[in-house]
Structures are given as structure tokens and as C-alpha cells.
C-alpha atoms as a PDB file:
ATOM      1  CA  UNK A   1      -1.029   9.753 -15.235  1.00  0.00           C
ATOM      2  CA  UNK A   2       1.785  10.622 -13.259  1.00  0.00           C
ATOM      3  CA  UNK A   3       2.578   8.532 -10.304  1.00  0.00           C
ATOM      4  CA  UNK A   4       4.511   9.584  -7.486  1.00  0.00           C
ATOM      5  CA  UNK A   5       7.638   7.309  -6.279  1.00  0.00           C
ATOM      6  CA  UNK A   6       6.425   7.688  -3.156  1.00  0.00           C
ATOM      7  CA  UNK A   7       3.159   5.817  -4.459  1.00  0.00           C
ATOM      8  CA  UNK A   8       5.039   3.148  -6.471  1.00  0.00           C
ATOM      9  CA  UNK A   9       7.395   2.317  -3.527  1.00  0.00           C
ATOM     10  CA  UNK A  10       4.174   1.788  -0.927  1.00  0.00           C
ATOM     11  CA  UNK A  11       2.652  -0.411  -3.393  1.00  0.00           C
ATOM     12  CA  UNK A  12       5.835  -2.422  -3.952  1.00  0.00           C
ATOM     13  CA  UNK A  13       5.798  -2.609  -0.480  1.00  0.00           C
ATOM     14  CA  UNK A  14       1.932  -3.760  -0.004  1.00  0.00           C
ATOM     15  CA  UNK A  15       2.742  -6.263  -2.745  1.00  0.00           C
ATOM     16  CA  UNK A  16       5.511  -7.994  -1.444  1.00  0.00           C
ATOM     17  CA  UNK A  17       3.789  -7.850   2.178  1.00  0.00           C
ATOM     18  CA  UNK A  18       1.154  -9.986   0.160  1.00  0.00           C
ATOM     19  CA  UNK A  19       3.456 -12.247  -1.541  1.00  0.00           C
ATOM     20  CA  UNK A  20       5.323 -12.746   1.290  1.00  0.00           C
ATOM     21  CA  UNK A  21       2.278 -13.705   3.513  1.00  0.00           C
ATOM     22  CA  UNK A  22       0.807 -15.732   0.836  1.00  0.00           C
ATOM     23  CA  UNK A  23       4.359 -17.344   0.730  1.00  0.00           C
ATOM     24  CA  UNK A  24       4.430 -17.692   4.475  1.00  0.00           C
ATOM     25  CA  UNK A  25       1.395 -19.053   4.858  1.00  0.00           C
ATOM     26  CA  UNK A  26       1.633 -21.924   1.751  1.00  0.00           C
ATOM     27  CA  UNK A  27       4.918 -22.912   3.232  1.00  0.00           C
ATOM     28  CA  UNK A  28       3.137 -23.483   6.774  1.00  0.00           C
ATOM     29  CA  UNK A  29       0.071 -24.903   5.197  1.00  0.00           C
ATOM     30  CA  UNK A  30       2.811 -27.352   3.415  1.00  0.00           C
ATOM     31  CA  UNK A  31       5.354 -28.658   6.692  1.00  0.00           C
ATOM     32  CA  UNK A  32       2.102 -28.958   8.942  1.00  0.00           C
ATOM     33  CA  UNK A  33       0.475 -31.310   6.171  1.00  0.00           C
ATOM     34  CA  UNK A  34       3.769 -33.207   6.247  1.00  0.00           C
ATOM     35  CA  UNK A  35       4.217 -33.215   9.639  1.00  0.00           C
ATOM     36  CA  UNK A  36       0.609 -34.691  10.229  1.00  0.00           C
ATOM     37  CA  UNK A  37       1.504 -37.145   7.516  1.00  0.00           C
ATOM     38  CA  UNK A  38       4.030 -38.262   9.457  1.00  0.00           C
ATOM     39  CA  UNK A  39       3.122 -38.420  12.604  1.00  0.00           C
ATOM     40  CA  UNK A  40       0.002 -40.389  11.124  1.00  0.00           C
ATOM     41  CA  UNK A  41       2.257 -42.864   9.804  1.00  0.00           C
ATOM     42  CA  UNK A  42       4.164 -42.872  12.810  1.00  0.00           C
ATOM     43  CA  UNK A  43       0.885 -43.380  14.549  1.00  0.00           C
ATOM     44  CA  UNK A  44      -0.906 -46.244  12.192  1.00  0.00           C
ATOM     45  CA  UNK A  45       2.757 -48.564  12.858  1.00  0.00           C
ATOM     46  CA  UNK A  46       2.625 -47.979  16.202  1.00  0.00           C
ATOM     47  CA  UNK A  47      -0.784 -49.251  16.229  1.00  0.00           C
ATOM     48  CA  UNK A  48       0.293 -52.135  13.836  1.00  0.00           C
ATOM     49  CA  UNK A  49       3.192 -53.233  15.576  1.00  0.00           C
ATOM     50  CA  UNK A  50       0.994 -52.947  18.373  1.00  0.00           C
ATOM     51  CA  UNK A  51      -1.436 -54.860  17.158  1.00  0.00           C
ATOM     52  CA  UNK A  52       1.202 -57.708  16.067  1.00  0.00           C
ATOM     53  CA  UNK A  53       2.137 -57.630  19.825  1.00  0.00           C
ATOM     54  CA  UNK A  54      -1.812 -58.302  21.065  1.00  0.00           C
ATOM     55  CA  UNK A  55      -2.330 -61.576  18.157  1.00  0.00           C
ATOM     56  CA  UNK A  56       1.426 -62.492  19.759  1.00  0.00           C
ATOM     57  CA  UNK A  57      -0.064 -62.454  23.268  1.00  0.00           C
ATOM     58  CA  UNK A  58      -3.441 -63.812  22.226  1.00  0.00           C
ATOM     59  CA  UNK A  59      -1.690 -67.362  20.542  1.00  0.00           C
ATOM     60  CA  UNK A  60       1.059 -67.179  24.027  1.00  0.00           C
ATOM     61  CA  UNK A  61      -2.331 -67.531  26.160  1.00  0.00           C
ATOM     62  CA  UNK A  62      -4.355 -69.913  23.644  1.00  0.00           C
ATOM     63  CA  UNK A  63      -1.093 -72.482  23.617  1.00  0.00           C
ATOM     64  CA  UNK A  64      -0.834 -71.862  27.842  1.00  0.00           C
ATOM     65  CA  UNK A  65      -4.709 -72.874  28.067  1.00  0.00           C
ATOM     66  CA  UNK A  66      -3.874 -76.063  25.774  1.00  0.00           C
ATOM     67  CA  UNK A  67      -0.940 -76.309  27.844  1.00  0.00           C
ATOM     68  CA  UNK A  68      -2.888 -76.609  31.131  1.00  0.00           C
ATOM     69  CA  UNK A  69      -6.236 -78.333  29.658  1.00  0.00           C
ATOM     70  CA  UNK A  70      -3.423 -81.259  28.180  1.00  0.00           C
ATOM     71  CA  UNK A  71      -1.601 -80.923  31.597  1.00  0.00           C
ATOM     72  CA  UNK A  72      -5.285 -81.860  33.482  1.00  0.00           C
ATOM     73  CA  UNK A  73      -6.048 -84.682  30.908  1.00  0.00           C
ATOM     74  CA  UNK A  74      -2.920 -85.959  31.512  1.00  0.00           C
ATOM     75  CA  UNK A  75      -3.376 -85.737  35.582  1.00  0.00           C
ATOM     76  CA  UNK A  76      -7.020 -87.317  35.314  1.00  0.00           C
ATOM     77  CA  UNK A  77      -5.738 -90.375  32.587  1.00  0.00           C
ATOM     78  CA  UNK A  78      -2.970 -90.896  35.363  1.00  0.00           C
ATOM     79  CA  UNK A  79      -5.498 -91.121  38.289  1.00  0.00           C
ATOM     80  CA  UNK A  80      -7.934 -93.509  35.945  1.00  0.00           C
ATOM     81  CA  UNK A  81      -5.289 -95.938  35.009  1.00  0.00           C
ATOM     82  CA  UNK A  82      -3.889 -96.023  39.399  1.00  0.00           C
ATOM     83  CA  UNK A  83      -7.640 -96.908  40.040  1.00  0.00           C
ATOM     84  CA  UNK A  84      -7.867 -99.454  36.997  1.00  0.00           C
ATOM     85  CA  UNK A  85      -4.664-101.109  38.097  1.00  0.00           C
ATOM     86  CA  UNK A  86      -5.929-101.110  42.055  1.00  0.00           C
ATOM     87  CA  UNK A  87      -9.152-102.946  40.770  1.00  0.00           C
ATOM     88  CA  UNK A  88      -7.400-105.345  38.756  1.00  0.00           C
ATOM     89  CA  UNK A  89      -4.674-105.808  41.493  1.00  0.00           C
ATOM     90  CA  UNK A  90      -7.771-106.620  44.089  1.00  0.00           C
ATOM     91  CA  UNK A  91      -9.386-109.159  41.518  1.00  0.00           C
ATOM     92  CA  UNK A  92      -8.941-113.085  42.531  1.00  0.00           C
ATOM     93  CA  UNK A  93      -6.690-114.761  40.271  1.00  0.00           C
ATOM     94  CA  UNK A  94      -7.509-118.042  40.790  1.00  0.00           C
ATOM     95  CA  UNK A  95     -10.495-119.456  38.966  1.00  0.00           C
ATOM     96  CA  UNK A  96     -11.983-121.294  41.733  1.00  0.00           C
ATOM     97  CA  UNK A  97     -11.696-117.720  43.462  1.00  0.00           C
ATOM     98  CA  UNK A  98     -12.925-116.375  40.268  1.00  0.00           C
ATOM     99  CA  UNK A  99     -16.140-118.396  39.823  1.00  0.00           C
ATOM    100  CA  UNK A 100     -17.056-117.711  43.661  1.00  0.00           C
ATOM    101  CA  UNK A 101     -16.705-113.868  42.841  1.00  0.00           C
ATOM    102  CA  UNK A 102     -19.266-114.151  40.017  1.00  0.00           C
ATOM    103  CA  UNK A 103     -16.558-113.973  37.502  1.00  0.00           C
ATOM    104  CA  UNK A 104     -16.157-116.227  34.547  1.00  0.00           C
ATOM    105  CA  UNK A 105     -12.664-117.259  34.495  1.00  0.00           C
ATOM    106  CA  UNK A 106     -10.188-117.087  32.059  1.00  0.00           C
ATOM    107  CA  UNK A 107      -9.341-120.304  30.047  1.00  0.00           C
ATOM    108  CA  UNK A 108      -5.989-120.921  29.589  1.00  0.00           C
ATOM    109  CA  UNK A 109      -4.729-120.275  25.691  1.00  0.00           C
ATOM    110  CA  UNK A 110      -3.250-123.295  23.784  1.00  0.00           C
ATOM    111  CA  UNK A 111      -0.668-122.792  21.580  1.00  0.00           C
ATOM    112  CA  UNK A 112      -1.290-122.644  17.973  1.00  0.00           C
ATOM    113  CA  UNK A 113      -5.226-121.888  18.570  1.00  0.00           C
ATOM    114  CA  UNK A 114      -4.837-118.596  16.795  1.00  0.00           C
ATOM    115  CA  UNK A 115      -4.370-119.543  13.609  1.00  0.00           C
ATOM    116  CA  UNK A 116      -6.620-120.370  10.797  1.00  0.00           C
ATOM    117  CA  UNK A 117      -8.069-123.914  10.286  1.00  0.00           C
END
């Protein structure tokens, strides 16, 4: 078997155009897998900070709404206790005024009757 160096040389040459692609394409197959990585990772923080920010603006609008719903309670306790003081203001005080209104009146409280016998 003799081989010509003109042989050996072109299949040194096919051989390391092999290697070299096989090379080439491992190392690409390698930095896009790590790029995806991280630009997935980039990606699922994103969405967690993200997500950190919505629960953050969900509890800011749920403590507004308590906020508001106190703030009306408040309002409508205020407006109840006016009219309760109006009615009692427009009462007769007098129990001669009382009785003709229909009212019983309000006997007067002797000292010492609250305690026991």
C-alpha cells in the first residue's frame, strides 16, 4: 500500500475540516444553551419581581377600599349620632311636658339607691 502525500495531506485536511466543524458547532450548541439559560433566568425574575410588584399593588388597593368603606362608616355614624342628638334636643324635658307627649318621664335618682340592700 503505498499512499501518496498528496493523499495523506487531503485527508488531514478533510479531517480537521470535520473536527473543526464538529468543534464549531459543539461550541455554538454550548453559548446558545447558556445564553437561553440566561436569558430564561433573566426572564422568570423579571416575572417574579413582577409579580411581587402586582400582590404590592393588589394589598395598596385592598387597604384604599378599607380606607374608603371605614371613611363612609365613619361619615354615616356621624350623620346618625347629628340626627340622634336633634331628636333628643327636640324632646320636652319637663315631665308634665313629658306625660302630655306620651312619654313616661324620668324619675329623679336618689342617692345611695344603687347599692345593694
Amino acid at each position: 500500500m503505498d499512499f501518496d502525500p498528496r493523499q495523506i495531506v487531503a485527508l488531514l485536511a478533510a479531517g480537521f475540516v470535520v473536527a473543526v466543524g464538529v468543534l464549531s458547532y459543539t461550541a455554538a450548541y454550548l453559548i446558545g444553551r447558556g445564553h437561553g439559560r440566561r436569558l430564561a433566568e433573566r426572564e422568570h425574575e423579571a416575572a417574579r419581581r413582577q409579580g411581587g410588584e402586582d400582590r404590592l399593588q393588589v394589598v395598596e388597593e385592598a387597604v384604599q377600599q378599607i380606607s374608603r368603606s371605614l371613611t363612609r362608616l365613619t361619615d354615616a355614624q356621624r350623620v346618625l349620632l347629628l340626627a340622634h342628638q336633634q331628636e333628643r334636643a327636640a324632646r320636652p324635658t319637663a315631665p308634665g311636658e313629658q306625660l302630655a307627649a306620651g312619654l313616661s318621664p324620668r324619675r329623679p335618682r336618689l342617692p345611695g339607691a344603687d347599692t345593694p340592700a
